[in-house]
PDB file of N, CA and C in Angstrom:
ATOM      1  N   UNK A   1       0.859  -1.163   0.000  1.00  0.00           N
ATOM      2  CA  UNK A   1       0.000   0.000   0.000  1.00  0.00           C
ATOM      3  C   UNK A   1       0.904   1.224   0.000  1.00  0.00           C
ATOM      4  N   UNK A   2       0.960   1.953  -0.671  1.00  0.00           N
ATOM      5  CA  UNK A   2       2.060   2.782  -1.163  1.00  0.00           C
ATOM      6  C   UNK A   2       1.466   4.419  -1.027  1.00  0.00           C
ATOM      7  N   UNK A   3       0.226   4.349  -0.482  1.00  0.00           N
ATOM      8  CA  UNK A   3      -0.213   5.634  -0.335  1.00  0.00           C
ATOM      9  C   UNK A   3      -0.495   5.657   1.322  1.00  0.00           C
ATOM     10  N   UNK A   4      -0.310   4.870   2.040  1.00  0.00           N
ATOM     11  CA  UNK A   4      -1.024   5.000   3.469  1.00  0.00           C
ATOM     12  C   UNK A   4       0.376   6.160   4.174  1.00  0.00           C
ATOM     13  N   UNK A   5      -0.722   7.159   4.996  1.00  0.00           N
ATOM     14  CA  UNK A   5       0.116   7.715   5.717  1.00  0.00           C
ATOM     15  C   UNK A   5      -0.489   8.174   6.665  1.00  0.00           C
ATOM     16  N   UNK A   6       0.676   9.042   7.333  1.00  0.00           N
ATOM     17  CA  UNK A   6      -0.403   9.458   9.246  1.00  0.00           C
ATOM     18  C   UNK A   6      -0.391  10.676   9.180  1.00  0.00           C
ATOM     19  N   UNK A   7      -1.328  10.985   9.056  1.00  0.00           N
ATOM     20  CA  UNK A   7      -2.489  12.937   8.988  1.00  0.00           C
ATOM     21  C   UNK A   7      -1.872  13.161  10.258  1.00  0.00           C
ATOM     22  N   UNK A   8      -2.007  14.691  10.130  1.00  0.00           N
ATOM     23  CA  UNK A   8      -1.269  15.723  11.386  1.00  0.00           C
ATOM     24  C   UNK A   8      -2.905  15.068  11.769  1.00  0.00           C
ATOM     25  N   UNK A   9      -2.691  15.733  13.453  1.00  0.00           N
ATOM     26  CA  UNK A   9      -4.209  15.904  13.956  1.00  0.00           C
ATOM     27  C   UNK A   9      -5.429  16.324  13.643  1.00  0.00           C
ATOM     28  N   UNK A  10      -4.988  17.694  13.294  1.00  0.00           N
ATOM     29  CA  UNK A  10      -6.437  18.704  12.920  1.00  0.00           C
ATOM     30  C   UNK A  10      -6.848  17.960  11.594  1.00  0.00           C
ATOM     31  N   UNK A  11      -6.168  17.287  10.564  1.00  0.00           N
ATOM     32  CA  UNK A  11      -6.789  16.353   9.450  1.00  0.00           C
ATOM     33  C   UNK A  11      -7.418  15.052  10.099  1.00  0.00           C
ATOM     34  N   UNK A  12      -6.874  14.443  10.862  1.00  0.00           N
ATOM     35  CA  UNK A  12      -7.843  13.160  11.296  1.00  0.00           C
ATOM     36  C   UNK A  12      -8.921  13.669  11.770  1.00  0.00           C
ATOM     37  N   UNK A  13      -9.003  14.961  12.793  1.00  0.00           N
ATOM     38  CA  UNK A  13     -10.146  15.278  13.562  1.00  0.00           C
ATOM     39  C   UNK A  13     -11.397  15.782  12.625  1.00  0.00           C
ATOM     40  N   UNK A  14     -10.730  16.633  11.541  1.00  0.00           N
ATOM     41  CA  UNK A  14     -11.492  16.966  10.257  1.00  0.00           C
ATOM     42  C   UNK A  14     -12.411  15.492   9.719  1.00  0.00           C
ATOM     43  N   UNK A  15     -11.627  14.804   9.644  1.00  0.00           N
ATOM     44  CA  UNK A  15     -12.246  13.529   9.124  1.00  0.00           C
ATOM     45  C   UNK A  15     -13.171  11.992  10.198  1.00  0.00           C
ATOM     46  N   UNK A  16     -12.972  12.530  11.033  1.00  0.00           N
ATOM     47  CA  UNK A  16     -13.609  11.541  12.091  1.00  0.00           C
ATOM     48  C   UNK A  16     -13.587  12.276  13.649  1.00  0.00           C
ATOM     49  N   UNK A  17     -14.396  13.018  13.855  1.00  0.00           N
ATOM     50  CA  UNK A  17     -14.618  14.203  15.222  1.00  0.00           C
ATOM     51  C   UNK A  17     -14.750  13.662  16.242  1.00  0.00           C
ATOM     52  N   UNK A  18     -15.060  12.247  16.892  1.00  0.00           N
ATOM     53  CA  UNK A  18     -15.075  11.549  17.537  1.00  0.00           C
ATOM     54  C   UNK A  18     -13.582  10.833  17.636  1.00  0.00           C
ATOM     55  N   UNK A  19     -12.763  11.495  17.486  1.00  0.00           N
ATOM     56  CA  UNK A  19     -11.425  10.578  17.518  1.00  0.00           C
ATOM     57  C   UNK A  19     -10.708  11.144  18.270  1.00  0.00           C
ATOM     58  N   UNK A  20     -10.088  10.332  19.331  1.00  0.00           N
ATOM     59  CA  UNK A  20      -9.873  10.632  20.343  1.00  0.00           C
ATOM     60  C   UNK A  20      -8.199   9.751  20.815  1.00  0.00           C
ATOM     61  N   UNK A  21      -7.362   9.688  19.736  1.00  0.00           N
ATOM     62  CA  UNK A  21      -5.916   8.115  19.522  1.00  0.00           C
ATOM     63  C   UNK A  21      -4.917   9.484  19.787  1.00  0.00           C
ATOM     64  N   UNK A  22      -3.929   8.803  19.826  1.00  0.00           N
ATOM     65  CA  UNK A  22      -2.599   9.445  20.009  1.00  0.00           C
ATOM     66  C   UNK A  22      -2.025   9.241  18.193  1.00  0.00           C
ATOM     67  N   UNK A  23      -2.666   8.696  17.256  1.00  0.00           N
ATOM     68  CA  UNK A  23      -2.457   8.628  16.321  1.00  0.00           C
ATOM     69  C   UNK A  23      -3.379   7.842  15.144  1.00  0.00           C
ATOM     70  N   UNK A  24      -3.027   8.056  14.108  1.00  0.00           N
ATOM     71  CA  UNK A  24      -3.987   7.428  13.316  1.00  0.00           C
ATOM     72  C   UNK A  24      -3.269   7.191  11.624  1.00  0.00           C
ATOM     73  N   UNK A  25      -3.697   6.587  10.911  1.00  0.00           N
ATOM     74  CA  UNK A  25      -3.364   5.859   9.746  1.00  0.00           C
ATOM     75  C   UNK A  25      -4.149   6.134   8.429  1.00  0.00           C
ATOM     76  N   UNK A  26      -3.891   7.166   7.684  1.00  0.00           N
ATOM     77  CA  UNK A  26      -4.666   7.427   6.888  1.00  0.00           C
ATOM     78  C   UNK A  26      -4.901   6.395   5.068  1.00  0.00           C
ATOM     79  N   UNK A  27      -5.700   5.488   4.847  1.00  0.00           N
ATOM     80  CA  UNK A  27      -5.190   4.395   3.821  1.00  0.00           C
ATOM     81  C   UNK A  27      -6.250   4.828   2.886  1.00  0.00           C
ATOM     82  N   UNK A  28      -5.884   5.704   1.943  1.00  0.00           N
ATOM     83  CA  UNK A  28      -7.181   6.928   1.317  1.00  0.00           C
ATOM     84  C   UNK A  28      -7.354   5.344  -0.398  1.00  0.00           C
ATOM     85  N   UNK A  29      -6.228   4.910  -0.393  1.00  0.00           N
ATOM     86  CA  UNK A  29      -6.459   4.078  -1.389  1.00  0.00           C
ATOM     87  C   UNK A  29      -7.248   2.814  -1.774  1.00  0.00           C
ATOM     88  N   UNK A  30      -8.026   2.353  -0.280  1.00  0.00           N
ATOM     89  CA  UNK A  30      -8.372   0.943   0.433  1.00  0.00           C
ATOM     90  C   UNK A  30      -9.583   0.717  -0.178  1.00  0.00           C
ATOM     91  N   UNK A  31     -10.144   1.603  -0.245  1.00  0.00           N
ATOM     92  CA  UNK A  31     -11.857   1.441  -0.952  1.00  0.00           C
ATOM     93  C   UNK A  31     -12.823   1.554   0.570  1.00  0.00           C
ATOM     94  N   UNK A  32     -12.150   1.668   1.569  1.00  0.00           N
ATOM     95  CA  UNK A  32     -12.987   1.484   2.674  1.00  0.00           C
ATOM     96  C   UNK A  32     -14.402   1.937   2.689  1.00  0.00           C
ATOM     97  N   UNK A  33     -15.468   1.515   2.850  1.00  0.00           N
ATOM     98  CA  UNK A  33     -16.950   1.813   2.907  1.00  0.00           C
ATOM     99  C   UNK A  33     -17.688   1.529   3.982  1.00  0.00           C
ATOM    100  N   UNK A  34     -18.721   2.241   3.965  1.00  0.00           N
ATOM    101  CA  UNK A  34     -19.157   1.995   5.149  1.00  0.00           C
ATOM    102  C   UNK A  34     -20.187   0.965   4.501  1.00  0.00           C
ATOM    103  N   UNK A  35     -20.808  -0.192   4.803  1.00  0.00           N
ATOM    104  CA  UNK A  35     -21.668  -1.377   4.107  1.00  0.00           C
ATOM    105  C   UNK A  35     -22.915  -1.178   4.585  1.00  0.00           C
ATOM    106  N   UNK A  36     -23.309  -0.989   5.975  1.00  0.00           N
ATOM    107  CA  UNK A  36     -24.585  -0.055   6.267  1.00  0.00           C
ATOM    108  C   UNK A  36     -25.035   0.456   5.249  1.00  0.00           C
ATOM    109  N   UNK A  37     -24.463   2.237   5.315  1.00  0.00           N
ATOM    110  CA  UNK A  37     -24.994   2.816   4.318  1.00  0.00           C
ATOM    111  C   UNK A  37     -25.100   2.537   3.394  1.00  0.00           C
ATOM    112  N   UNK A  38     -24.240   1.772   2.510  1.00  0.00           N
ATOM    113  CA  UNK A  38     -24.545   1.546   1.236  1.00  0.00           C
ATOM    114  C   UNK A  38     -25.731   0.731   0.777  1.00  0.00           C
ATOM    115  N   UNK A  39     -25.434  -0.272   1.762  1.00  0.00           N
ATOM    116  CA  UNK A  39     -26.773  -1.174   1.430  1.00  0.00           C
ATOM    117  C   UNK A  39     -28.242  -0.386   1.806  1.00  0.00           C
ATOM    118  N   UNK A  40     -28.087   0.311   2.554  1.00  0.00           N
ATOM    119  CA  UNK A  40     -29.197   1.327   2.738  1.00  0.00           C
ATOM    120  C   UNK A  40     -29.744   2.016   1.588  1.00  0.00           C
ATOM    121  N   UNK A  41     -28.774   2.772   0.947  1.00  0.00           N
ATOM    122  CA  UNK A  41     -28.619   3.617  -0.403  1.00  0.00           C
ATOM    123  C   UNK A  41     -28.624   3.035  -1.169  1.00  0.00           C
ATOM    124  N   UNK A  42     -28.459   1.565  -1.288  1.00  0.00           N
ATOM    125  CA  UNK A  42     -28.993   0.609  -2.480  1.00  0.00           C
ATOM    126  C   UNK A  42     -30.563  -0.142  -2.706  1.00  0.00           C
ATOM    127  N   UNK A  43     -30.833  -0.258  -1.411  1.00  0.00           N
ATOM    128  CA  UNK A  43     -32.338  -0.879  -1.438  1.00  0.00           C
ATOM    129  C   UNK A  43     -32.711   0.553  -1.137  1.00  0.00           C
ATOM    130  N   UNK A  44     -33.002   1.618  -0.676  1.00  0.00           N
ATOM    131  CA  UNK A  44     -33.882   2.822  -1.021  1.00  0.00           C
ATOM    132  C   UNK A  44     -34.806   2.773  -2.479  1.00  0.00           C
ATOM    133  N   UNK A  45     -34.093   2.911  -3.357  1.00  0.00           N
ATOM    134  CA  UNK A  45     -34.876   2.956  -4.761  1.00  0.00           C
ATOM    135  C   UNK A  45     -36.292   2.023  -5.104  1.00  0.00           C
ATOM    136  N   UNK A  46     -35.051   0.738  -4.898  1.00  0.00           N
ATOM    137  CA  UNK A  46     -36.057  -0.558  -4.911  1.00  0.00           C
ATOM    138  C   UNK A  46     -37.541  -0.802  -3.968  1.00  0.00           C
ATOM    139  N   UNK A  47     -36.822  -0.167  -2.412  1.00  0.00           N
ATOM    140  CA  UNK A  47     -38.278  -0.452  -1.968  1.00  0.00           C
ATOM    141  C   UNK A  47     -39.246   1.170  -2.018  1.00  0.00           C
ATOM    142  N   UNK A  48     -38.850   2.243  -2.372  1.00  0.00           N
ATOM    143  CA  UNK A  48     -39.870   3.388  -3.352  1.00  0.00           C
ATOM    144  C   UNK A  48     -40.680   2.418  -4.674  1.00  0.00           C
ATOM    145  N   UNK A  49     -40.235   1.789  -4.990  1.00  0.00           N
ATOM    146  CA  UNK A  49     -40.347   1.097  -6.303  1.00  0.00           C
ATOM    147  C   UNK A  49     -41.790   0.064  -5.997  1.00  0.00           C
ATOM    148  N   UNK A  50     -41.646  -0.624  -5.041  1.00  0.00           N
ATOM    149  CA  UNK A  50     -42.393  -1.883  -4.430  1.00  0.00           C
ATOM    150  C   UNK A  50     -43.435  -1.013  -4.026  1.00  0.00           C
ATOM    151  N   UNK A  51     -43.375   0.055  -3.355  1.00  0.00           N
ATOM    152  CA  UNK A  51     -44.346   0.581  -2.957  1.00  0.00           C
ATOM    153  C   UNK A  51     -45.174   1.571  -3.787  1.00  0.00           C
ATOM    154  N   UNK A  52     -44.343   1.966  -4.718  1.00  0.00           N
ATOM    155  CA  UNK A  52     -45.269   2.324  -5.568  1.00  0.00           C
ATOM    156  C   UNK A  52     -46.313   1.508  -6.611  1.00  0.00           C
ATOM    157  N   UNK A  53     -46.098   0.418  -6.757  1.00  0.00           N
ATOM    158  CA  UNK A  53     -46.627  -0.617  -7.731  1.00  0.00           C
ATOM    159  C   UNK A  53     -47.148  -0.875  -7.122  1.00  0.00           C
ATOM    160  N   UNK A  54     -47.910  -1.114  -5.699  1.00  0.00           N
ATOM    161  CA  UNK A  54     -48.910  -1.371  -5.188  1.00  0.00           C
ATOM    162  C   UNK A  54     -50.134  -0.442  -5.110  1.00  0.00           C
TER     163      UNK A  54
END
């Protein structure tokens, strides 16, 4: 992984406000997602959809 690096503070805190480490690991290349939301933001449409056809 050739892009991971460690953000000054005020950039991690920018990016996660609840963070509270003596350090942190920034891996902007990973694809990381949150799967919640997405799957949230993926069935949205579908069930507008179901409910409208009824």
């Amino acid at each position: 992984m050739s892009d991971l690096r460690l953000p000054a503070r005020s950039e991690a805190l920018a990016l996660e406000p609840h963070w509270d480490r003596a350090g942190a690991l920034l891996p902007p290349g990973t694809g990381i997602i949150d799967s919640h939301a997405l799957m949230l933001s993926l069935a949205e449409p579908v069930c507008a959809r179901l409910a409208a056809s009824r």
